[in-house]
C-alpha atoms as a PDB file:
ATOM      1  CA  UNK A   1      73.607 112.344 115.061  1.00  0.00           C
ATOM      2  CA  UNK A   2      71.285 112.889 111.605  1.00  0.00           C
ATOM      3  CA  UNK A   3      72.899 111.300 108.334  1.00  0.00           C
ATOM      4  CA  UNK A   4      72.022 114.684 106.787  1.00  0.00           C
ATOM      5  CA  UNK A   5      75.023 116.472 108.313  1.00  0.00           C
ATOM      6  CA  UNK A   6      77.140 114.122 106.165  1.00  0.00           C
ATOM      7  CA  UNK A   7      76.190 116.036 102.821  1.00  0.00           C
ATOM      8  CA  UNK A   8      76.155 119.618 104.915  1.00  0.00           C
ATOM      9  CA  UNK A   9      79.423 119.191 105.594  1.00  0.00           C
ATOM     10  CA  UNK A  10      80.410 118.368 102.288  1.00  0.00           C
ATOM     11  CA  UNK A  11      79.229 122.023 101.655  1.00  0.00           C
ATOM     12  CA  UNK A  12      81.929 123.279 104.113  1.00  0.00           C
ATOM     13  CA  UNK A  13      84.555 121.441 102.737  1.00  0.00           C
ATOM     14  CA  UNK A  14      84.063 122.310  99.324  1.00  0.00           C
ATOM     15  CA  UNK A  15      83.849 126.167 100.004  1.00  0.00           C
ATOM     16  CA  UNK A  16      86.665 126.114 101.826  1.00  0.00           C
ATOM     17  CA  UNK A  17      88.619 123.885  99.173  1.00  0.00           C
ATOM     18  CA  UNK A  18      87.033 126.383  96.688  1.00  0.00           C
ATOM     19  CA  UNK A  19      88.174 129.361  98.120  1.00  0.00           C
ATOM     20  CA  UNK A  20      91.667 128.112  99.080  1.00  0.00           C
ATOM     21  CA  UNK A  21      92.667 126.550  95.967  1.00  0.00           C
ATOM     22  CA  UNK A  22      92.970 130.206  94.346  1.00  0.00           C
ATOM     23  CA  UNK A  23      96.662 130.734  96.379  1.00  0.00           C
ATOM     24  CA  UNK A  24      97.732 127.501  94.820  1.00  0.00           C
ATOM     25  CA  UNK A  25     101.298 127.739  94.184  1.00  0.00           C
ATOM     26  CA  UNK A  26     101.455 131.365  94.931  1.00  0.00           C
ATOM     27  CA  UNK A  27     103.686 130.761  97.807  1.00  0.00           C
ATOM     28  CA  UNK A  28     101.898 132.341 100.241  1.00  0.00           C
ATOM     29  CA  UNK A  29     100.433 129.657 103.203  1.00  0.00           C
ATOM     30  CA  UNK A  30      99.025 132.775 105.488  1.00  0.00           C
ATOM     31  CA  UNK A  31      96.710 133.711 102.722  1.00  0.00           C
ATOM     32  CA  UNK A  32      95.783 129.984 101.182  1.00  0.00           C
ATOM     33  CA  UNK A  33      95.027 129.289 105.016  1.00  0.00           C
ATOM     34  CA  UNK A  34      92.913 132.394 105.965  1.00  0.00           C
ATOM     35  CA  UNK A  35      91.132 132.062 102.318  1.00  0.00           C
ATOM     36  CA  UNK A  36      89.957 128.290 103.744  1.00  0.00           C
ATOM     37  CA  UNK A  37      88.940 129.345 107.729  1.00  0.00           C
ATOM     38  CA  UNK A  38      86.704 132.147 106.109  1.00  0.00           C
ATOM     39  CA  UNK A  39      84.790 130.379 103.479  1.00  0.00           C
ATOM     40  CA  UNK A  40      84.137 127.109 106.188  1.00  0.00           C
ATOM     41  CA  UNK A  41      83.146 129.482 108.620  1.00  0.00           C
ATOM     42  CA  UNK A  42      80.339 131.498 106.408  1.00  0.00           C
ATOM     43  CA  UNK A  43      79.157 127.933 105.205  1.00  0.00           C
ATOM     44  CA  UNK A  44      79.086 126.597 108.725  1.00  0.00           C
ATOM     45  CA  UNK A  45      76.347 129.011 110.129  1.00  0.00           C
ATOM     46  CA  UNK A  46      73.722 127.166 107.688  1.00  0.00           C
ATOM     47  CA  UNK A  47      74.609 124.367 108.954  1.00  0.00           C
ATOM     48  CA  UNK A  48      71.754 122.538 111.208  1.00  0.00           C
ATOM     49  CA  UNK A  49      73.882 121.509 114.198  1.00  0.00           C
ATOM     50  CA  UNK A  50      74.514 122.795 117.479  1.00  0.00           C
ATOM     51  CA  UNK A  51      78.652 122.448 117.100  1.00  0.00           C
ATOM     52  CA  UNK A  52      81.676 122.852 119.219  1.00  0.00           C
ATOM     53  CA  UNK A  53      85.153 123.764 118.159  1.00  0.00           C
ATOM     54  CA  UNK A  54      87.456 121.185 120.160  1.00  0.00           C
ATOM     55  CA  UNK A  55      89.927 121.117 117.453  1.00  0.00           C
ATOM     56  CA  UNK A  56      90.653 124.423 115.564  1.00  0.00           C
ATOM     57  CA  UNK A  57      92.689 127.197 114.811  1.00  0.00           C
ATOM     58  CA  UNK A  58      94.004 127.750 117.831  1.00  0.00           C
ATOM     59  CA  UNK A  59      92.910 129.383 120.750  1.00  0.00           C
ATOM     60  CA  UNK A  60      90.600 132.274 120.948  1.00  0.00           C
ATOM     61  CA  UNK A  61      93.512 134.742 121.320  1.00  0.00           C
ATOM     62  CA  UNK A  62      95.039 132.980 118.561  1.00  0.00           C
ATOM     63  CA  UNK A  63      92.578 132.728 115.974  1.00  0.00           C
ATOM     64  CA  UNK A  64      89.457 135.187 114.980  1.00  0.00           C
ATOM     65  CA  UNK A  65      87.225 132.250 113.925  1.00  0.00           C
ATOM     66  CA  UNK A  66      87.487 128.531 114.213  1.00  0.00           C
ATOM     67  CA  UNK A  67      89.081 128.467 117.191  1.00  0.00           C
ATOM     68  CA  UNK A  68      88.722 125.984 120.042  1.00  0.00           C
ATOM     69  CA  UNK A  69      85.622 126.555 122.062  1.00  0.00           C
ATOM     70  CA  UNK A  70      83.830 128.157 119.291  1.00  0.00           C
ATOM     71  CA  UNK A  71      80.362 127.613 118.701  1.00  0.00           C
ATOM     72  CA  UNK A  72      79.282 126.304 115.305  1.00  0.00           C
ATOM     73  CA  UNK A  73      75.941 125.631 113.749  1.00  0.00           C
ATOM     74  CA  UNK A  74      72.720 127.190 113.258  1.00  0.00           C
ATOM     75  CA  UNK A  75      72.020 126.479 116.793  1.00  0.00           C
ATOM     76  CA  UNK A  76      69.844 123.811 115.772  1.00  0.00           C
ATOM     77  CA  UNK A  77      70.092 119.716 115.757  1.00  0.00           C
ATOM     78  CA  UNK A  78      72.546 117.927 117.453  1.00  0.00           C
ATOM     79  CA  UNK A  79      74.908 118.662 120.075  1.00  0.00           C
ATOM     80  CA  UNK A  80      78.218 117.745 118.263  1.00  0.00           C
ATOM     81  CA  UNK A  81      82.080 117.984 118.915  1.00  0.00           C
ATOM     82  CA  UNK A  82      83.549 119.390 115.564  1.00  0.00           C
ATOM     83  CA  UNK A  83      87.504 119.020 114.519  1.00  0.00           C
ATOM     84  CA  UNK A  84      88.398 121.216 111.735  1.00  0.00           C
ATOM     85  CA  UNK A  85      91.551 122.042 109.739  1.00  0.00           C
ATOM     86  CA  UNK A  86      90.695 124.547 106.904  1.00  0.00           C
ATOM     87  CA  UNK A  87      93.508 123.735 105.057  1.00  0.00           C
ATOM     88  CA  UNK A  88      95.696 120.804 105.864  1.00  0.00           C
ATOM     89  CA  UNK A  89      98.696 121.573 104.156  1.00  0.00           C
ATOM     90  CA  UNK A  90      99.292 124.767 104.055  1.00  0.00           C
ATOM     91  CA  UNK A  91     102.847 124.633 102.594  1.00  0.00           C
ATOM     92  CA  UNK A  92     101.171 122.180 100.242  1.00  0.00           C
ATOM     93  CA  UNK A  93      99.110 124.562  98.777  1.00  0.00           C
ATOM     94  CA  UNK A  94     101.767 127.774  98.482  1.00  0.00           C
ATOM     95  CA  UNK A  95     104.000 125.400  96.490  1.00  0.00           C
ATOM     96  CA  UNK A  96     101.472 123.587  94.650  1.00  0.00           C
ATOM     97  CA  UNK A  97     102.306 120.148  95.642  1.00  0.00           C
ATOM     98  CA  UNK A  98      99.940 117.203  96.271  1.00  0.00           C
ATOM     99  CA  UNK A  99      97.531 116.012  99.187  1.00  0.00           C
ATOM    100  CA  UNK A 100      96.220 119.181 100.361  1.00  0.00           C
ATOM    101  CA  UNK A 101      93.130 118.560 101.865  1.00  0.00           C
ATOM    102  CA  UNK A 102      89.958 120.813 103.264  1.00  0.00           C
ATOM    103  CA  UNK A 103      89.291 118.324 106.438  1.00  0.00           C
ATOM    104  CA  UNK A 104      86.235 118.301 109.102  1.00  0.00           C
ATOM    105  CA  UNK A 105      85.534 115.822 111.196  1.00  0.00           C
ATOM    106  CA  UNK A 106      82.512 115.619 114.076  1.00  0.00           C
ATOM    107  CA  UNK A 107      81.303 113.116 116.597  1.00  0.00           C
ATOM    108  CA  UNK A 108      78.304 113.078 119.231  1.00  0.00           C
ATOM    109  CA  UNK A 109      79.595 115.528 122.098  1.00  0.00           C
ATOM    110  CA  UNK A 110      81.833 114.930 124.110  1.00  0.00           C
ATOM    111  CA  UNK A 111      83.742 111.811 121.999  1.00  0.00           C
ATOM    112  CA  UNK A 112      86.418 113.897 120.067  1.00  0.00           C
ATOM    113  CA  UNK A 113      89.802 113.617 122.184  1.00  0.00           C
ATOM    114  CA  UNK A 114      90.441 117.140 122.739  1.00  0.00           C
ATOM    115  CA  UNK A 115      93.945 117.143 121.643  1.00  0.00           C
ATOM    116  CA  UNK A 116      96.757 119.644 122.378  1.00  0.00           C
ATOM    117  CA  UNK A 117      98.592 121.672 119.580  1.00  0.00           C
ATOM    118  CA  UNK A 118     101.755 119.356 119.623  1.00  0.00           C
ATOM    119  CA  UNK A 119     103.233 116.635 118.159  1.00  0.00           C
ATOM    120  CA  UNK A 120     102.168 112.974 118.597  1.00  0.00           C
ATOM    121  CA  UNK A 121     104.244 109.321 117.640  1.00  0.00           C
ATOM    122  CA  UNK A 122     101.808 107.438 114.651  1.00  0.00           C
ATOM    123  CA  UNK A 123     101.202 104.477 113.660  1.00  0.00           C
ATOM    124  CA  UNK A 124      98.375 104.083 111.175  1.00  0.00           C
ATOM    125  CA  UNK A 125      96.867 101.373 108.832  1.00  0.00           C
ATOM    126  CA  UNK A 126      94.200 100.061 107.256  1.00  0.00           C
ATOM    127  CA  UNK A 127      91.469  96.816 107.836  1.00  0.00           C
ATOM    128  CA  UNK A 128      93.420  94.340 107.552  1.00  0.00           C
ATOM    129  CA  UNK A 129      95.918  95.047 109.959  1.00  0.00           C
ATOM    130  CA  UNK A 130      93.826  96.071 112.370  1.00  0.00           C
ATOM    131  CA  UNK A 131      94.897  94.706 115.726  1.00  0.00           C
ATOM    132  CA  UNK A 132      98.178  93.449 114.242  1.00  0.00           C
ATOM    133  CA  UNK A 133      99.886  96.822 114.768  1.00  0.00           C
ATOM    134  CA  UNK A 134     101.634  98.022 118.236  1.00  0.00           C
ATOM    135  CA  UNK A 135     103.134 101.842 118.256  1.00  0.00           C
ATOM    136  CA  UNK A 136     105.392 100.128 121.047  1.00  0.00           C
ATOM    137  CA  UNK A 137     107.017  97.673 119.279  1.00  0.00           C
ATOM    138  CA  UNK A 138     109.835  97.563 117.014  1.00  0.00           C
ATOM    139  CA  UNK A 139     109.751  99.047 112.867  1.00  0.00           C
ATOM    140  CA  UNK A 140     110.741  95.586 112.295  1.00  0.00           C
ATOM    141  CA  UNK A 141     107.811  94.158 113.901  1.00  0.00           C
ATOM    142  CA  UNK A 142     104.996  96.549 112.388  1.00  0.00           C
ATOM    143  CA  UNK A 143     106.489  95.540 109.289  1.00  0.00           C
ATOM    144  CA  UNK A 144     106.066  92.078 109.847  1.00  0.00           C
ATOM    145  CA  UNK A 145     102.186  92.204 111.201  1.00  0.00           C
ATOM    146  CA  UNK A 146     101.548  94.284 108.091  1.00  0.00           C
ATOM    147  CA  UNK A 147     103.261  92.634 105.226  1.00  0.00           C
ATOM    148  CA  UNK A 148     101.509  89.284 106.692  1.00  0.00           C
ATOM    149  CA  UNK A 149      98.107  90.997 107.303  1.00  0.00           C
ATOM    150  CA  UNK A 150      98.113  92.096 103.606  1.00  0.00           C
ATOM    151  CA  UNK A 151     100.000  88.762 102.400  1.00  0.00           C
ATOM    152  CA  UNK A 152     102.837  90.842 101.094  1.00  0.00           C
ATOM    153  CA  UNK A 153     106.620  90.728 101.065  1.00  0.00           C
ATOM    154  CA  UNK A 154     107.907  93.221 103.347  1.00  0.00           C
ATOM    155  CA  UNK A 155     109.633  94.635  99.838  1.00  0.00           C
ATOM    156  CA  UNK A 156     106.175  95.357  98.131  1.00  0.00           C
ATOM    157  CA  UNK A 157     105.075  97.675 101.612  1.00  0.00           C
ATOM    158  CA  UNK A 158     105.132 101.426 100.842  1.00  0.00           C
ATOM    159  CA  UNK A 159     105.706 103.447 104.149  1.00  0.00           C
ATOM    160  CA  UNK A 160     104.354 106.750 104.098  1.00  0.00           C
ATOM    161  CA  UNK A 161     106.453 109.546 106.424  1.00  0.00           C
ATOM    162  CA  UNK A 162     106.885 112.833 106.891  1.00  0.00           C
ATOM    163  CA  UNK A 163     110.367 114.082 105.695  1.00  0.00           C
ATOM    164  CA  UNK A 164     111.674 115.713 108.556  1.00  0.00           C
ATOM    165  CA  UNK A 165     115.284 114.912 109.979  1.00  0.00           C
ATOM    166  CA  UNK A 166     113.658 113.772 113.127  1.00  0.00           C
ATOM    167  CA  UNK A 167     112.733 110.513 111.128  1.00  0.00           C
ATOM    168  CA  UNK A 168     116.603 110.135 110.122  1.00  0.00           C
ATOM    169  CA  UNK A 169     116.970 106.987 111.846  1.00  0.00           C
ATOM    170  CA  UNK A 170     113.288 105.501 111.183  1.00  0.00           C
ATOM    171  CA  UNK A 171     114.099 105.385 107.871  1.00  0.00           C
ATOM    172  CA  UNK A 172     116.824 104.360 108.183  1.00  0.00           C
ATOM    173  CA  UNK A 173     115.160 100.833 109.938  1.00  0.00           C
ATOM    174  CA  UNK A 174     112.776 101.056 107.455  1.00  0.00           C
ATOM    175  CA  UNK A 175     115.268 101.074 104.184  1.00  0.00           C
ATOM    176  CA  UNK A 176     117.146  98.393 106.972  1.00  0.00           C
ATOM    177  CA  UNK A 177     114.039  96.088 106.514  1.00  0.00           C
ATOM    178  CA  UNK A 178     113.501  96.260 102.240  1.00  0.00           C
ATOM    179  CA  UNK A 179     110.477  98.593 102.489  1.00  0.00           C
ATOM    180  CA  UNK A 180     109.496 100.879 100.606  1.00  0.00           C
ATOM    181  CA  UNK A 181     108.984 104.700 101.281  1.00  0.00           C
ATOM    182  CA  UNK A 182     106.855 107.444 100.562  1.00  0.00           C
ATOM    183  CA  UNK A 183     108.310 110.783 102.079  1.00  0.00           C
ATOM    184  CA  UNK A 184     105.837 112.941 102.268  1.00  0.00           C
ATOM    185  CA  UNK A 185     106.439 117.293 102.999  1.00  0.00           C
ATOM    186  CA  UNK A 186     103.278 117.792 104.884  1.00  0.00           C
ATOM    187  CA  UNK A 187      99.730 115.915 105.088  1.00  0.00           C
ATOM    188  CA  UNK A 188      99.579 113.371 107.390  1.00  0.00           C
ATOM    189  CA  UNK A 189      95.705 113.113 107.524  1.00  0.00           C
ATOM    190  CA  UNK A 190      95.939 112.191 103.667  1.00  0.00           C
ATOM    191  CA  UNK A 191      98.251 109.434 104.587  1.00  0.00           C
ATOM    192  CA  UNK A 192      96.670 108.303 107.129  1.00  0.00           C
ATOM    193  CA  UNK A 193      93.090 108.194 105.157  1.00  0.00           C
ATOM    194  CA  UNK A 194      95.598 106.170 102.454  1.00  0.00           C
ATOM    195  CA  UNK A 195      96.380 103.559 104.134  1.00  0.00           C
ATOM    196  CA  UNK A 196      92.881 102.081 104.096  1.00  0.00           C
ATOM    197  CA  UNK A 197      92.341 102.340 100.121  1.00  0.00           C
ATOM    198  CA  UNK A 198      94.376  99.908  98.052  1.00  0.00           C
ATOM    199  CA  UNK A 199      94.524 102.119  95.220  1.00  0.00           C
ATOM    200  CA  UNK A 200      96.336 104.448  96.940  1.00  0.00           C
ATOM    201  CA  UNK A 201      99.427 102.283  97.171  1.00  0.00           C
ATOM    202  CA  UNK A 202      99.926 103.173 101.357  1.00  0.00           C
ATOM    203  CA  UNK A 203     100.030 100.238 103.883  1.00  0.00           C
ATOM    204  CA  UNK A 204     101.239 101.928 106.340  1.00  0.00           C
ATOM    205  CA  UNK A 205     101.741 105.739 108.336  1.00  0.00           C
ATOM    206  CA  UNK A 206     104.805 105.799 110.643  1.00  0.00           C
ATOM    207  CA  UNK A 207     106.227 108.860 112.629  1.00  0.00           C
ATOM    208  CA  UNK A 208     105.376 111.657 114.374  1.00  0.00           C
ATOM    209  CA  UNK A 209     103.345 114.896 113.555  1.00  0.00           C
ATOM    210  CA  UNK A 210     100.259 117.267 114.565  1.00  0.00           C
ATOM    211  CA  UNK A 211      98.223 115.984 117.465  1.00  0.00           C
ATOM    212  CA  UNK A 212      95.314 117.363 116.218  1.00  0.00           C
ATOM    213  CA  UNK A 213      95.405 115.982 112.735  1.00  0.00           C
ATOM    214  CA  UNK A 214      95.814 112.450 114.537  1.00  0.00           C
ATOM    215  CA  UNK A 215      92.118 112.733 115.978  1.00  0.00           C
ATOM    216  CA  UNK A 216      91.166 113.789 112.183  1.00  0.00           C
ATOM    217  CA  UNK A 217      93.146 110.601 111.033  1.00  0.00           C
ATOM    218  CA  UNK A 218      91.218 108.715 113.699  1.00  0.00           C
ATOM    219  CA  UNK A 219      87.689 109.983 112.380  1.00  0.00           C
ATOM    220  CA  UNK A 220      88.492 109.527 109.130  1.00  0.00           C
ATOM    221  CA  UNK A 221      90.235 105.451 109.629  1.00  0.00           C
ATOM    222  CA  UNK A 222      87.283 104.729 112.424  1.00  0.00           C
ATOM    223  CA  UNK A 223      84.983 105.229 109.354  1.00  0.00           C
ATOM    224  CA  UNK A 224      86.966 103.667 106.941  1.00  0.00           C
ATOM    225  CA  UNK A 225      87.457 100.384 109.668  1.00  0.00           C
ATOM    226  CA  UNK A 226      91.267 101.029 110.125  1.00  0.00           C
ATOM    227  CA  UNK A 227      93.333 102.152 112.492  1.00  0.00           C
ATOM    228  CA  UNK A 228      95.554 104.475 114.499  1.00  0.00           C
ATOM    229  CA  UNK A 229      97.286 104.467 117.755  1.00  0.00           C
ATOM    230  CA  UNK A 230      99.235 107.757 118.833  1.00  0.00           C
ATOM    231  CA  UNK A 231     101.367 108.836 121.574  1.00  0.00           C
ATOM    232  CA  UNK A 232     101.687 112.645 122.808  1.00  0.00           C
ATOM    233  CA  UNK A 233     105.153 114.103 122.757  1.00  0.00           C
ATOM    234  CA  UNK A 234     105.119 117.308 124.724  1.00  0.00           C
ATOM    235  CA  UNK A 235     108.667 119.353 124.200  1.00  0.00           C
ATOM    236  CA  UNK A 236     108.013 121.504 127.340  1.00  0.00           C
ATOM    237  CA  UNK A 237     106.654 122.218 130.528  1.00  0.00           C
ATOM    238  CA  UNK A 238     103.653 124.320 129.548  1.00  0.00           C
ATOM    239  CA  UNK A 239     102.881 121.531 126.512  1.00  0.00           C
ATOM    240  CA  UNK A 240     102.925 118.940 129.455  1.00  0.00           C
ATOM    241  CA  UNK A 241     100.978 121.306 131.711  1.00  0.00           C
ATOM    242  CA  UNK A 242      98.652 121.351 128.707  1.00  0.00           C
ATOM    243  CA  UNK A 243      98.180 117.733 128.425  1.00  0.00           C
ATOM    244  CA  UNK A 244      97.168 117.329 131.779  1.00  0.00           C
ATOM    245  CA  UNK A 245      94.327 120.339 131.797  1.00  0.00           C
ATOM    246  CA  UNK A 246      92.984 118.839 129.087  1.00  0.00           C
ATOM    247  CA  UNK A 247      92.873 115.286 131.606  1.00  0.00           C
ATOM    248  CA  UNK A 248      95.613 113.564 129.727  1.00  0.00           C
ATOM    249  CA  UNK A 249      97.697 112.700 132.896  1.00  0.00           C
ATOM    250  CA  UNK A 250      99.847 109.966 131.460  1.00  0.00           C
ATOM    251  CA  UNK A 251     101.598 111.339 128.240  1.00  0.00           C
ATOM    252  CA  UNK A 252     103.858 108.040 127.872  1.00  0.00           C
ATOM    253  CA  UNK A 253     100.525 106.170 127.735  1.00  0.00           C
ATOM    254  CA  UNK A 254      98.971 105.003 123.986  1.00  0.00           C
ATOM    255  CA  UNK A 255      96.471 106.407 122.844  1.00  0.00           C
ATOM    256  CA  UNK A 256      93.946 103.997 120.966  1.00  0.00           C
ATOM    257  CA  UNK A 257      91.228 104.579 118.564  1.00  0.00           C
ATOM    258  CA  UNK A 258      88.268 105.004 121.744  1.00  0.00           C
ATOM    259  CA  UNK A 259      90.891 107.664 123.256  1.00  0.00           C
ATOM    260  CA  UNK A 260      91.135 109.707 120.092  1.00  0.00           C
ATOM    261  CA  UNK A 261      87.264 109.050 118.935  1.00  0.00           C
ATOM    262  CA  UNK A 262      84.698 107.438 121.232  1.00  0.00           C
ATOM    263  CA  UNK A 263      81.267 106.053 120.839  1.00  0.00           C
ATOM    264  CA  UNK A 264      79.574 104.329 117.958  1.00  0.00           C
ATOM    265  CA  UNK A 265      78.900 107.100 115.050  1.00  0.00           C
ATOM    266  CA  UNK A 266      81.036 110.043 113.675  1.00  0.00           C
ATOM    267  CA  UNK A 267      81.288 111.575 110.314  1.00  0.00           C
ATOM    268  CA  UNK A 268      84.899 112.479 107.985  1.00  0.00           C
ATOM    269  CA  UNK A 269      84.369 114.562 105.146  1.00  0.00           C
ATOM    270  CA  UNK A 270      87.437 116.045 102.633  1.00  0.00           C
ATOM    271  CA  UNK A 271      88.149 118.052 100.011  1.00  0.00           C
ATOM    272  CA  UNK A 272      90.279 118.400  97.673  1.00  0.00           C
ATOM    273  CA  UNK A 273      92.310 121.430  97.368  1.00  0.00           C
ATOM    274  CA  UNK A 274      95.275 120.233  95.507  1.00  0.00           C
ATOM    275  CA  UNK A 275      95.630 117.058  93.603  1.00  0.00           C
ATOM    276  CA  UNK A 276      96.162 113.458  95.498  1.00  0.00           C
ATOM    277  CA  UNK A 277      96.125 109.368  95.062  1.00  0.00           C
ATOM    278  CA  UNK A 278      92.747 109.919  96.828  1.00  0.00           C
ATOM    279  CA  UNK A 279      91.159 112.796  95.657  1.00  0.00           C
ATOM    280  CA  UNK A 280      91.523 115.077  92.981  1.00  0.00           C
ATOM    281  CA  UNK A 281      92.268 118.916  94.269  1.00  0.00           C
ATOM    282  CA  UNK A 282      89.735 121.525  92.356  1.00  0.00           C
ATOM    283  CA  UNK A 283      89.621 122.657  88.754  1.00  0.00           C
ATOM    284  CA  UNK A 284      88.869 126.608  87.383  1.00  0.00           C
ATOM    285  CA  UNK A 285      87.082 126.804  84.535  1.00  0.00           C
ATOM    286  CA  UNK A 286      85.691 129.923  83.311  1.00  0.00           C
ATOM    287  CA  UNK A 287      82.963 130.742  86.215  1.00  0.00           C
ATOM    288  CA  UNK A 288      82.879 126.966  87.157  1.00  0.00           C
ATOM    289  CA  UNK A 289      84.620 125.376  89.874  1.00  0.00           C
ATOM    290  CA  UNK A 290      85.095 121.609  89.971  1.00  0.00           C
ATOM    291  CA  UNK A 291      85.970 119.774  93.109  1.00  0.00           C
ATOM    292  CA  UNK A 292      86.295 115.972  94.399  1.00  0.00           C
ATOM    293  CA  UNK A 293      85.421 115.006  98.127  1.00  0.00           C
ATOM    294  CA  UNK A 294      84.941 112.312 100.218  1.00  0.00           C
ATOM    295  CA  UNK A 295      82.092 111.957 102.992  1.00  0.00           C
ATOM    296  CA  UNK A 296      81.734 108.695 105.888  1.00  0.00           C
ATOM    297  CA  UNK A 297      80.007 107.760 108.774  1.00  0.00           C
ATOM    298  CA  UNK A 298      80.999 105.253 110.840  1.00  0.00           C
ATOM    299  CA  UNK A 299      77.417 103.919 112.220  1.00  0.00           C
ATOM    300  CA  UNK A 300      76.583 102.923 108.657  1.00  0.00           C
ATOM    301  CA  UNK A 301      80.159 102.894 107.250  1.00  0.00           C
ATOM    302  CA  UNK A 302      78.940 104.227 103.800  1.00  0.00           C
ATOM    303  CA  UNK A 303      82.088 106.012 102.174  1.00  0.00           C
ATOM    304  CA  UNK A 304      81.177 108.324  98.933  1.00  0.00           C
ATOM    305  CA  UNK A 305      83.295 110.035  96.778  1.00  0.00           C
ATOM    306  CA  UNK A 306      81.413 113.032  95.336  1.00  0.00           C
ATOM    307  CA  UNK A 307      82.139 115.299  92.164  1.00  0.00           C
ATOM    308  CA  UNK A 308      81.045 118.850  92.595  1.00  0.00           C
ATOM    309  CA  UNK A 309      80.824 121.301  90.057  1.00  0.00           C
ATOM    310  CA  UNK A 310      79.848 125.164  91.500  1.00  0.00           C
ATOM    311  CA  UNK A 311      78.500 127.948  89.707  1.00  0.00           C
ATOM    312  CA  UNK A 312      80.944 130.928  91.121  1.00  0.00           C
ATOM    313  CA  UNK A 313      78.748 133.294  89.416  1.00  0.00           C
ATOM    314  CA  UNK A 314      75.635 131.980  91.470  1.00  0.00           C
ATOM    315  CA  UNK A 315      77.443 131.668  94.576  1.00  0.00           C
ATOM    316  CA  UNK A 316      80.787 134.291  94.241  1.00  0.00           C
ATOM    317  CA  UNK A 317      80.409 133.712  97.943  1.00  0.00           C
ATOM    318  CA  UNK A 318      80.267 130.292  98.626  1.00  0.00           C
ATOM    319  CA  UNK A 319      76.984 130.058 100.284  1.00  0.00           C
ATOM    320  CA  UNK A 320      73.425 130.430  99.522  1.00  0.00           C
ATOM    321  CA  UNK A 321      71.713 131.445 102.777  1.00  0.00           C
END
């Protein structure tokens, strides 16, 4: 995979974060999300790769661009497996809250987990508690591992989860064991990305939510040296029929970071579209548009953090051809 495509899809990310970030707080996620998928998708046919949608929209039925199976790209470079969410956080961005995020992630072909539209058990964290972490195993317990990986008091952890009254009784345990909780309304891909940046104040992503923005998590923590283990959690018989078409046979089994993101090199990069303890979400001013993103590779596990600032006048459009 060529280093270039980190800064390419920077370009994506911002023009999606660019054009999304008008519907902030206008309480309407259909537009904020269609605003997003449009602008990535103009800025994606410059891009010099030979791209496959295995995380998307939706199906093709489903969705009129972005969707799974779509091809992306130029139609030259590298074969690549691309993961996209235009705008994760939809709700986020219709109420104007914090941690939406423009998100793509790609790996060599082939090595993106191609995961069904469903919910999936988390457990997430960064370096240092890599390995000490079991998705298995009691609240108590992951608690422990991290609190002693990051030589804390299990009082000083913050838990990040999504508030959702199917995590009544986690947080319950967690309040049970003196840690502290971030409850979070939607963005679990920012959470996840948290937990390996100090700053943030996140040690730690427990509970369940999208499948697909678990492989995004993955990408983004494989990069970052962290970590993620997930566990599908099909509600139905056509979810579980899904699983197994797309060769997951075992849905009880855990699913580690090589199931969710194989081989050696893949690329994360994120915008943002509304403010968050990572990134900040994009500024208007005049016929100027400011936005903050983050781009990493895992082969060379460079991480940068780059300020953009768009003439809208130059590019009402998004894209230079």
């Amino acid at each position: 995979m060529e280093r270039s495509l980190s800064m390419e899809l920077v370009r994506v990310t911002e023009a999606a974060a660019l054009a999304s970030a008008r519907w902030m707080g206008r309480g309407n996620k259909e537009g904020a999300d269609q605003a997003a998928t449009e602008a990535m998708r103009d800025v994606f046919d410059t891009v010099p790769m030979k791209g496959t949608v295995v995380i998307g929209e939706g199906e093709m039925d489903e969705a009129p661009m972005l969707y799974i199976g779509e091809r992306l790209g130029n139609g030259y470079g590298p074969r690549v497996d691309v993961a996209v969410d235009p705008l994760e956080g939809t709700n986020i961005v219709a109420s104007g809250e914090w941690n939406a995020l423009a998100v793509i992630a790609i790996a060599d072909k082939g090595n993106l987990l191609h995961a069904p539209d469903m919910y999936m058990e988390k457990i997430a964290v960064g370096p240092e508690s890599v390995g000490k972490v079991d998705l298995d195993a009691p609240i108590i317990d992951n608690l422990r591992a991290v609190a002693k990986a990051k030589n804390k008091d299990i009082e000083d952890l913050v838990v990040a989860i999504l508030k959702r009254e199917r995590h009544a009784a986690k947080i319950q345990k967690i309040r049970e064991a003196g840690a502290r909780i971030k409850l979070m309304g939607d963005g679990d891909v920012a959470a996840a990305i948290n937990t390996a940046f100090d700053d943030t104040g996140v040690d730690i992503l427990l509970g369940s939510g999208g499948a697909p923005e678990g492989v995004l998590a993955a990408v983004g923590l494989k990069c970052l040296g962290g970590e993620i283990q997930g566990k599908l959690l099909p509600s139905n018989e056509e979810e579980l029929a899904r699983c197994k078409k797309m060769g997951i046979d075992d849905v009880n089994r855990v699913l580690m970071m090589d199931d969710l993101v194989s081989g050696d090199d893949c690329i994360f990069a994120a915008t943002g579209v509304t403010d968050g303890e990572l990134l900040q979400g994009v500024r208007y001013h005049g016929h100027t548009g400011h936005t903050q993103s983050m781009v990493m590779r895992a082969k060379s596990g460079t991480v940068r953090f780059i300020d953009g600032k768009h003439s809208l006048q130059k590019k009402p459009d998004l894209v230079i051809r």
